[in-house]
N, C-alpha and C. Protein backbone atom coordinates (compact mmCIF):
# COMPACT_ATOMS: atom_id res chain seq x y z
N UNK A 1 37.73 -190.95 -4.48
CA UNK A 1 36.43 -190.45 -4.09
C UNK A 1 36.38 -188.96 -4.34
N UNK A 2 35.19 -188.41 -4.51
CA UNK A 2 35.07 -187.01 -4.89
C UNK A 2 35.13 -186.19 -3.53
N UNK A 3 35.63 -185.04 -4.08
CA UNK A 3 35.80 -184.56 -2.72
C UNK A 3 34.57 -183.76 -2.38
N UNK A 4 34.03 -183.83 -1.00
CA UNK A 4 33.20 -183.24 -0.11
C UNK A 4 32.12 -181.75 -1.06
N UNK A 5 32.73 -181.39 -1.45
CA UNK A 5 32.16 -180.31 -2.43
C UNK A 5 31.16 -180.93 -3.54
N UNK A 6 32.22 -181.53 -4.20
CA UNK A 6 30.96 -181.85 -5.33
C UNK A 6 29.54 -183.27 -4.73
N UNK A 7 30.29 -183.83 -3.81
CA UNK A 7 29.22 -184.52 -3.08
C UNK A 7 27.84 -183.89 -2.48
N UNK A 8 28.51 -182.61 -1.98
CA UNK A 8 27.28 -181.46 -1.62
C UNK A 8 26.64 -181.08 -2.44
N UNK A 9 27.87 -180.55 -3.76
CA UNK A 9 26.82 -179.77 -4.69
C UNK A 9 25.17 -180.79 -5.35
N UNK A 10 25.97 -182.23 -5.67
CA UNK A 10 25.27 -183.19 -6.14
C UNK A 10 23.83 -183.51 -4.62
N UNK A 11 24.37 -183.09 -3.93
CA UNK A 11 22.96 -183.49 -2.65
C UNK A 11 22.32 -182.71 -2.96
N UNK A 12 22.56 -180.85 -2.92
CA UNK A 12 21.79 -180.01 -3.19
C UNK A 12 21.10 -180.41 -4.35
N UNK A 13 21.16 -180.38 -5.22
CA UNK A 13 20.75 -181.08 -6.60
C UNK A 13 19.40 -181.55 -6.07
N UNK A 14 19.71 -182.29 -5.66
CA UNK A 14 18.79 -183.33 -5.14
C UNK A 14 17.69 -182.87 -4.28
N UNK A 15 18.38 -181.80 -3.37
CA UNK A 15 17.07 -181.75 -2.72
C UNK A 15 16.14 -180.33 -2.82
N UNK A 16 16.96 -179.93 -4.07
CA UNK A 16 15.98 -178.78 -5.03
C UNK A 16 15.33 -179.96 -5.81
N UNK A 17 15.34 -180.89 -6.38
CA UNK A 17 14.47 -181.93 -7.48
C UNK A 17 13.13 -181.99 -6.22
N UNK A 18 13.60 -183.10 -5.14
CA UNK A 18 12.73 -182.94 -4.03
C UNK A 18 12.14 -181.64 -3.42
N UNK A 19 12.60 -180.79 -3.44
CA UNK A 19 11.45 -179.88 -2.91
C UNK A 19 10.36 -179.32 -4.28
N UNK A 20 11.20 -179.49 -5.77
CA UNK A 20 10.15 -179.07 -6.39
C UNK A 20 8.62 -180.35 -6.36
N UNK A 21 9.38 -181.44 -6.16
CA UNK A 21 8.14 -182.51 -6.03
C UNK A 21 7.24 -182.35 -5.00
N UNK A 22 8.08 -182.27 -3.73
CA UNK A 22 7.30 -181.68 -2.98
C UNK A 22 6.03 -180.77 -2.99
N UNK A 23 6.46 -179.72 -3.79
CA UNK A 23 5.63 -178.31 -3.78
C UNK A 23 4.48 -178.73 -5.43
N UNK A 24 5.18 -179.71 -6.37
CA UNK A 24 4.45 -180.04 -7.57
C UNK A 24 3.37 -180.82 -6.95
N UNK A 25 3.59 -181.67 -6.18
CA UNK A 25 2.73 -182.60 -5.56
C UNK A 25 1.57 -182.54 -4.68
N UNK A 26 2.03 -181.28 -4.15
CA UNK A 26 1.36 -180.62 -3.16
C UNK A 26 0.25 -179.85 -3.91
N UNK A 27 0.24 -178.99 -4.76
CA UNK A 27 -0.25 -178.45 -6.08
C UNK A 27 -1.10 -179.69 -7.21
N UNK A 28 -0.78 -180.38 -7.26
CA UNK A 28 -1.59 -181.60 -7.91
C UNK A 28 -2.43 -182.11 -7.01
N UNK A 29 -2.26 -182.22 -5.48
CA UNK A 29 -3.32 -182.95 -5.44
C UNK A 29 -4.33 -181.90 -4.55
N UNK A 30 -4.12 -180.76 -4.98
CA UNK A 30 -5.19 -179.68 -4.74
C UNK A 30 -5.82 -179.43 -5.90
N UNK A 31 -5.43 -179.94 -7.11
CA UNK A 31 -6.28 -179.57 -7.82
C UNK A 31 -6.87 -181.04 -8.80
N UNK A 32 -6.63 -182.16 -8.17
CA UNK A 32 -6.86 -183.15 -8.49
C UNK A 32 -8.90 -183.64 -7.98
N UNK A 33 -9.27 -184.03 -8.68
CA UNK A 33 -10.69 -184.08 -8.31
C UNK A 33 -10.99 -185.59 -7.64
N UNK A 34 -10.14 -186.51 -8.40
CA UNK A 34 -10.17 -188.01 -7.59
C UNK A 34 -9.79 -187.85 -5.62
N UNK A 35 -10.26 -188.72 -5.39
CA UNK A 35 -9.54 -188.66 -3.36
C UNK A 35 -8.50 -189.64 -3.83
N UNK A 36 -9.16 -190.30 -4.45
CA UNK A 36 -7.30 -191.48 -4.71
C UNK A 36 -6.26 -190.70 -5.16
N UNK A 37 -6.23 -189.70 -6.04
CA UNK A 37 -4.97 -189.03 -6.65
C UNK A 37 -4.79 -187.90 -5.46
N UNK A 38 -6.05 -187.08 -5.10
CA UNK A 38 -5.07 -186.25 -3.91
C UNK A 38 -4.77 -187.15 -2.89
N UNK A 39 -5.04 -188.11 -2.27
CA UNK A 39 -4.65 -189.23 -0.87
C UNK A 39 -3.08 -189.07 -1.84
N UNK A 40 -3.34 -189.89 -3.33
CA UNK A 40 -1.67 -190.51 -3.67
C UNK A 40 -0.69 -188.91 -3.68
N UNK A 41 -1.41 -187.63 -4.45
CA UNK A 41 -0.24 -186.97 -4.69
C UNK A 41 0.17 -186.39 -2.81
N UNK A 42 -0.66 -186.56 -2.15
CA UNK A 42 -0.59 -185.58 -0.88
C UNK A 42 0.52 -186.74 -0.54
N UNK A 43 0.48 -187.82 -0.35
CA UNK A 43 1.92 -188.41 0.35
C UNK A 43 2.76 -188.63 -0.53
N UNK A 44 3.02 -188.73 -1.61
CA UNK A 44 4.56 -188.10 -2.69
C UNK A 44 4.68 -186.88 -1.67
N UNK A 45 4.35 -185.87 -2.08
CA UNK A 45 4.62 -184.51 -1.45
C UNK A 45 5.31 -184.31 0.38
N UNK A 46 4.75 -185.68 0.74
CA UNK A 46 5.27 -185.73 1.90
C UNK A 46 6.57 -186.75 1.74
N UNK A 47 6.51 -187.50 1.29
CA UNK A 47 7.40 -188.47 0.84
C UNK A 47 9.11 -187.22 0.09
N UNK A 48 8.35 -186.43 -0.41
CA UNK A 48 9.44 -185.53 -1.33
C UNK A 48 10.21 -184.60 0.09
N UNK A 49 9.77 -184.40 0.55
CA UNK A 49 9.94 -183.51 2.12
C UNK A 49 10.63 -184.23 2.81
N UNK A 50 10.33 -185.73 3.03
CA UNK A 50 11.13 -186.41 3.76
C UNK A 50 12.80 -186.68 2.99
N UNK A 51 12.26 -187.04 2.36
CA UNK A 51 13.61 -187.44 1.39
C UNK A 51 14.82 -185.83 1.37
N UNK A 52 14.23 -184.68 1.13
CA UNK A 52 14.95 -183.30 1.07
C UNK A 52 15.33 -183.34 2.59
N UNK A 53 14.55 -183.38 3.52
CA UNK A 53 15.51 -183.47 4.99
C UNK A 53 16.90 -184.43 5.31
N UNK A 54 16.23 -185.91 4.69
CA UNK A 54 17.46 -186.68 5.15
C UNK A 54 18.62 -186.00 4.22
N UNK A 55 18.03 -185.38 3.00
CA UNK A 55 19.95 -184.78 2.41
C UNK A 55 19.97 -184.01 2.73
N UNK A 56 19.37 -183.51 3.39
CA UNK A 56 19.90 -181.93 4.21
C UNK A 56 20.99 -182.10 5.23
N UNK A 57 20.31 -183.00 5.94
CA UNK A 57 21.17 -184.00 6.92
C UNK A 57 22.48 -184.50 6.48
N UNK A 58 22.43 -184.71 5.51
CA UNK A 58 23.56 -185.55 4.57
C UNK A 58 24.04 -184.55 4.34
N UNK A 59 24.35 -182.98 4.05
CA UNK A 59 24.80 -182.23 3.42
C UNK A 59 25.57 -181.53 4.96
N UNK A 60 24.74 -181.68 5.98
CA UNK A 60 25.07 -180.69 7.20
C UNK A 60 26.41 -181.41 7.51
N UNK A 61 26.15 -182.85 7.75
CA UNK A 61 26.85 -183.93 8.29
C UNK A 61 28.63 -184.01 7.43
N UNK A 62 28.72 -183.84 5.86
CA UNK A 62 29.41 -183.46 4.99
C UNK A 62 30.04 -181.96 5.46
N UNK A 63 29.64 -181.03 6.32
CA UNK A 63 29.84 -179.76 6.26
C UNK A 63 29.79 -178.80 5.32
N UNK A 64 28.56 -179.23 4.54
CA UNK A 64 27.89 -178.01 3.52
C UNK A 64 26.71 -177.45 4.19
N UNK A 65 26.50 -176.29 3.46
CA UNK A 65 25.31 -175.40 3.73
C UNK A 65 23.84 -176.02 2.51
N UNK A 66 23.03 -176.87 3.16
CA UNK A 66 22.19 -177.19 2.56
C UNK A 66 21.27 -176.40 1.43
N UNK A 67 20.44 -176.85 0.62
CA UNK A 67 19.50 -175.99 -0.49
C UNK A 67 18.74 -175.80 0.53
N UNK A 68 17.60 -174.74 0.22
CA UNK A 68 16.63 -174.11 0.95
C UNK A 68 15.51 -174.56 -0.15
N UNK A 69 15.20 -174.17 -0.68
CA UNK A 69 14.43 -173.99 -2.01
C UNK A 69 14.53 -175.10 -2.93
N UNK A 70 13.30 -174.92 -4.20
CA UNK A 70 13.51 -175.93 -5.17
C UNK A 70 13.55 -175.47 -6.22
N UNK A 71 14.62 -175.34 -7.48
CA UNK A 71 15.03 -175.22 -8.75
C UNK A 71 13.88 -174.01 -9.23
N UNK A 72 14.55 -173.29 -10.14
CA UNK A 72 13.87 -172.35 -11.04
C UNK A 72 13.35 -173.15 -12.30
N UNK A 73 13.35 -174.21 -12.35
CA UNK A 73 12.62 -175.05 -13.74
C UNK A 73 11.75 -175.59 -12.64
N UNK A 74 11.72 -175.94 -11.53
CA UNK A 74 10.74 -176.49 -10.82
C UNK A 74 9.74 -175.11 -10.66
N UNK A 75 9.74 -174.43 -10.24
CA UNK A 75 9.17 -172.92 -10.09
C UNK A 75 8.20 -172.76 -11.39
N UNK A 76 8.77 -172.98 -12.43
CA UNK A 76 8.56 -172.57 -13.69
C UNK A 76 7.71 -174.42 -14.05
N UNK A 77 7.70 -175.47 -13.83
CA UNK A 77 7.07 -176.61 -13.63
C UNK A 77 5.73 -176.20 -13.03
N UNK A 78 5.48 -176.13 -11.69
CA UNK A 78 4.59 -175.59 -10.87
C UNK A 78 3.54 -174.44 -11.31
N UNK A 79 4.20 -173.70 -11.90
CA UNK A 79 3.38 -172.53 -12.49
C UNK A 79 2.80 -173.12 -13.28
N UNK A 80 3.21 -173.80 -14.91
CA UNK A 80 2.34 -174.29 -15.58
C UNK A 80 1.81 -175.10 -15.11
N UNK A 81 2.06 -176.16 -14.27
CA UNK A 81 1.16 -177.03 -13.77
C UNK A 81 -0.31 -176.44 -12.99
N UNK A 82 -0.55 -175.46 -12.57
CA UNK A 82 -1.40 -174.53 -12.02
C UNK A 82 -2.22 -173.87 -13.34
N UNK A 83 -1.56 -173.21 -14.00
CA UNK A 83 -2.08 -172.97 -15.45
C UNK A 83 -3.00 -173.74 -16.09
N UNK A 84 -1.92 -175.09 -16.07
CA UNK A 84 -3.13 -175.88 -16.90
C UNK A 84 -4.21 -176.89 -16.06
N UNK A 85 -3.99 -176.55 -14.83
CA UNK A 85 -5.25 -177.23 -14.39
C UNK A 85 -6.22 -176.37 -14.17
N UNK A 86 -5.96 -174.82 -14.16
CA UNK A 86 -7.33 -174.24 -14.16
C UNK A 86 -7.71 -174.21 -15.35
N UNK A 87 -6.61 -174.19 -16.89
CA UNK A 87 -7.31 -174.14 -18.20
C UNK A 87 -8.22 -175.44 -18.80
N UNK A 88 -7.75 -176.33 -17.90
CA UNK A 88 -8.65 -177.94 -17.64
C UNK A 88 -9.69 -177.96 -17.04
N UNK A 89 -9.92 -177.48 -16.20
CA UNK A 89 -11.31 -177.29 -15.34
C UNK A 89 -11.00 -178.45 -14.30
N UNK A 90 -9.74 -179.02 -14.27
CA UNK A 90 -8.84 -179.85 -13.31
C UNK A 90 -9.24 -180.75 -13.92
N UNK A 91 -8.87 -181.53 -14.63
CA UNK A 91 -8.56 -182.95 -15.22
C UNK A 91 -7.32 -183.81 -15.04
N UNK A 92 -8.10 -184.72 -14.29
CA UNK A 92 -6.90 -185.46 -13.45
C UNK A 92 -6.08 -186.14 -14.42
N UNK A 93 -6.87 -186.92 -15.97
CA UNK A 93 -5.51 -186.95 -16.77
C UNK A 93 -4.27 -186.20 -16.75
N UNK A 94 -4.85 -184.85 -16.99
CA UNK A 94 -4.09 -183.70 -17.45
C UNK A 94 -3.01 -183.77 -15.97
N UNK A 95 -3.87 -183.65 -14.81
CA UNK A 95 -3.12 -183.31 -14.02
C UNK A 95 -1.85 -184.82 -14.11
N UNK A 96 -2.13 -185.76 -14.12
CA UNK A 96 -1.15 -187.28 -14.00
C UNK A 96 -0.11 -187.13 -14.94
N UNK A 97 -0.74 -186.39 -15.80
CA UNK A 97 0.48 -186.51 -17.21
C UNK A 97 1.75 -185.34 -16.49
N UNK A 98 0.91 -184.11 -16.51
CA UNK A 98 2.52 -183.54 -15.96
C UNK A 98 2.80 -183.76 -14.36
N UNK A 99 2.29 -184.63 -14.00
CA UNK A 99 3.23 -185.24 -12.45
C UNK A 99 3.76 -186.12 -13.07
N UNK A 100 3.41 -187.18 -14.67
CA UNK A 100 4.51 -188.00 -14.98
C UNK A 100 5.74 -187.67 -15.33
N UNK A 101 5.51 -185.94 -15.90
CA UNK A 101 6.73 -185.68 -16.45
C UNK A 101 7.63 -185.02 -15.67
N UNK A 102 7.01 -184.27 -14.46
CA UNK A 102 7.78 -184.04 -13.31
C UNK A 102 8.82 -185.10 -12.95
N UNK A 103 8.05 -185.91 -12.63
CA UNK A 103 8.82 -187.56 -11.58
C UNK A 103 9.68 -187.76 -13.11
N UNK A 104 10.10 -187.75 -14.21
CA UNK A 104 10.73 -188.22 -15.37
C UNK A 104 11.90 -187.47 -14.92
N UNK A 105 12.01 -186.18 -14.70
CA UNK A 105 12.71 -184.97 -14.50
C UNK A 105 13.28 -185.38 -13.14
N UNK A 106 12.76 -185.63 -12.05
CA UNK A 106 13.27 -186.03 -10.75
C UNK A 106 13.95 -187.30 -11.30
N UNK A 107 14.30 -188.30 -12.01
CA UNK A 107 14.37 -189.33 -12.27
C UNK A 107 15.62 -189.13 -13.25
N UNK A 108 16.15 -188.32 -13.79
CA UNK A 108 17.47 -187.79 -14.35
C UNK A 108 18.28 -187.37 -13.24
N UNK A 109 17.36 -186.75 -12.30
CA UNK A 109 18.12 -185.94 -11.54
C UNK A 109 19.19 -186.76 -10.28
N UNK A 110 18.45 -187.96 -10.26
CA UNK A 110 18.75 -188.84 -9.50
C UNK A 110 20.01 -189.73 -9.90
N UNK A 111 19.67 -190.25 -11.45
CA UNK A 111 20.72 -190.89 -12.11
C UNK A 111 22.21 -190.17 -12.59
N UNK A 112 21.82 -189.16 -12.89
CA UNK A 112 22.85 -188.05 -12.98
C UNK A 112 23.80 -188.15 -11.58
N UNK A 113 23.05 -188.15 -10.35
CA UNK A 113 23.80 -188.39 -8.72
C UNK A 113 24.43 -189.41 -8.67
N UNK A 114 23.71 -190.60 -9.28
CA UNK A 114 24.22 -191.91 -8.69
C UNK A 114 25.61 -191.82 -9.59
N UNK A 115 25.82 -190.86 -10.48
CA UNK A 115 27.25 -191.13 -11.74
C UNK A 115 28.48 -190.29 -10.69
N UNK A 116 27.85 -189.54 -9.68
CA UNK A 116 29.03 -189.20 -9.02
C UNK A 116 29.16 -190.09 -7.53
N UNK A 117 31.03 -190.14 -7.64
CA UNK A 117 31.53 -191.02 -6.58
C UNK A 117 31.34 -190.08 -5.05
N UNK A 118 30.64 -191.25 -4.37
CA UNK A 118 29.68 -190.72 -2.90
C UNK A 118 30.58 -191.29 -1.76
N UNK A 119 30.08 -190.87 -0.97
CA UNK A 119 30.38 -191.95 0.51
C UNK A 119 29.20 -193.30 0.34
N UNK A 120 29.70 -195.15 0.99
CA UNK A 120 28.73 -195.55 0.73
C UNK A 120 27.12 -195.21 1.27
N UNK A 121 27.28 -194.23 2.37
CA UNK A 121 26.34 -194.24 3.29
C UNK A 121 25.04 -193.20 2.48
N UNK A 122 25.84 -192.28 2.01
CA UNK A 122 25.35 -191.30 1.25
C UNK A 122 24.86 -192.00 -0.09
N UNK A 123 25.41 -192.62 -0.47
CA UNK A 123 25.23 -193.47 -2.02
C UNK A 123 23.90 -194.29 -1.49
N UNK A 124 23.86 -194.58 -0.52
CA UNK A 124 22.97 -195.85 -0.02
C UNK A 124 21.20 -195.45 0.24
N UNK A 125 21.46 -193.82 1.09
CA UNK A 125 20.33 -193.39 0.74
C UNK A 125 19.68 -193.00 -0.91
N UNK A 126 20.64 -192.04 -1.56
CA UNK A 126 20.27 -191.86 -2.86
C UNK A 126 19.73 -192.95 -3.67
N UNK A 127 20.43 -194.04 -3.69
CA UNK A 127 19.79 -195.23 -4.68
C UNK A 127 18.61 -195.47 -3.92
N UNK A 128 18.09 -195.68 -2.56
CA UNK A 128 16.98 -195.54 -2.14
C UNK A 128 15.89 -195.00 -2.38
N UNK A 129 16.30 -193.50 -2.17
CA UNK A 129 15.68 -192.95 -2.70
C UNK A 129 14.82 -192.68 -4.33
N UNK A 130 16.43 -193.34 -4.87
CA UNK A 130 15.74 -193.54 -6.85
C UNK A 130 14.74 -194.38 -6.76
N UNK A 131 15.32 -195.27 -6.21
CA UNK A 131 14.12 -196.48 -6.27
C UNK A 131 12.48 -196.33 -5.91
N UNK A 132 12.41 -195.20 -4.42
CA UNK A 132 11.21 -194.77 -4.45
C UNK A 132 10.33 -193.90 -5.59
N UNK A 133 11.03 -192.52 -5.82
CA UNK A 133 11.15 -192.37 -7.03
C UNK A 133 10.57 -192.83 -8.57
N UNK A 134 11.46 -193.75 -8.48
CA UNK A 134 11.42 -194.83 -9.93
C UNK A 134 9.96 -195.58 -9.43
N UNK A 135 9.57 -195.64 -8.95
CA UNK A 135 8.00 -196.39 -8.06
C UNK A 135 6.92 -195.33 -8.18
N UNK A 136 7.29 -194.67 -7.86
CA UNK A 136 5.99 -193.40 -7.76
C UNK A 136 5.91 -192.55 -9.56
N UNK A 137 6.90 -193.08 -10.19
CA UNK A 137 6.77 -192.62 -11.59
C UNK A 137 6.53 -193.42 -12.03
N UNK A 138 6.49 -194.82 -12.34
CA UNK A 138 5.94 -195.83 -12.81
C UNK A 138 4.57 -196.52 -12.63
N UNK A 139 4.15 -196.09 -11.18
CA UNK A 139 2.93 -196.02 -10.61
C UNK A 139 1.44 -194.54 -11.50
N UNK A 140 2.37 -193.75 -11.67
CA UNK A 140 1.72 -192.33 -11.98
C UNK A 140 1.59 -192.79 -13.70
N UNK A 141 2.64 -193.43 -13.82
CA UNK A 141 2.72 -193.43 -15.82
C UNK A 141 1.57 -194.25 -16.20
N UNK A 142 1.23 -195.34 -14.99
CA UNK A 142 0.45 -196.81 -15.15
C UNK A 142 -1.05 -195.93 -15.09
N UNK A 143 -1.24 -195.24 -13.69
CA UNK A 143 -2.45 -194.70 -13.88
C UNK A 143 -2.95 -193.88 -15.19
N UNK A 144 -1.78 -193.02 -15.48
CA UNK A 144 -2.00 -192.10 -16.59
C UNK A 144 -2.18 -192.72 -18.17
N UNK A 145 -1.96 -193.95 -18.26
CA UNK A 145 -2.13 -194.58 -19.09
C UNK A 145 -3.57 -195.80 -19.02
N UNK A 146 -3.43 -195.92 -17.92
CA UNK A 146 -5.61 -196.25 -17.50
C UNK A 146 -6.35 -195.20 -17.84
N UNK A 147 -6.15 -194.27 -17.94
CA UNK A 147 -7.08 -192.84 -18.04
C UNK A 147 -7.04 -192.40 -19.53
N UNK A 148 -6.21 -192.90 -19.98
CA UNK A 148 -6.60 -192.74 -21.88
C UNK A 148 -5.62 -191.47 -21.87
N UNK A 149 -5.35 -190.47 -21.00
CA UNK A 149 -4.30 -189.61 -21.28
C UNK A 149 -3.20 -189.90 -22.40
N UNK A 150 -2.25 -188.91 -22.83
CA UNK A 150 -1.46 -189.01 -23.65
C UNK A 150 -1.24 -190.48 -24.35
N UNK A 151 -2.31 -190.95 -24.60
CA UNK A 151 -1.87 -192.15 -25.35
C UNK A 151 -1.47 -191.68 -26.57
């Protein structure tokens, strides 16, 4: 089993992916014009928050010092995502396409975790968590592909 360190480092990981969803999500569905896409992105965003606490938890419990924050490509995600929904005049295609490619990005980030050896308990949330994840990106790809976006 890996030792305690890289188990942390790999949580943190994780819950910088989650807080950038969080904060991407949160940001999409403020500038989303549908109530169905802000209702859907406003609980991802809460959903992303929840998920970053329980590994925080997981990280305290391990005896690491948890992430605070979410990734400098998430930072740099967020910004353009803001960019181009005011250069859109908010177009919820526009906006679905880069929350698809966000959740694509959270969705490496996850599989990349599951390749390192965990505790099962710790392993048990993470695949959980992919799975939600893997749902809310497949859900977002389906809409974004009803909407004639990036076809």
């Amino acid at each position: 089993m890996s030792g305690n360190s890289e188990v942390i480092s790999t949580l943190n990981g994780l819950i910088s992916a989650c807080r950038d969803g969080q904060h991407g999500f949160a940001t999409a569905a403020d500038a989303a014009e549908s109530a169905e896409l802000k209702s859907l992105f406003t609980t991802y965003s809460q959903q992303r928050a929840a998920f970053a606490g329980e590994l925080r938890d997981e990280v305290r419990r391990l005896g690491g010092e948890a992430a605070d924050s979410g990734s400098v490509t998430g930072a740099v995600h967020r910004g353009w995502m803001e960019v181009k929904a005011a250069a859109t005049g908010r177009d919820d295609a526009s906006i679905l396409e880069e929350c698809e490619r966000g959740e694509g990005a959270a969705l490496a980030s996850y599989r990349s975790a599951l390749g390192v050896d965990m505790p099962a308990g710790v392993r048990a949330i993470v695949e959980r968590q992919f799975t939600e994840v893997k749902q809310a990106h497949e859900r977002i790809t389906s809409m974004r592909r009803a909407s004639g976006a990036g076809a």
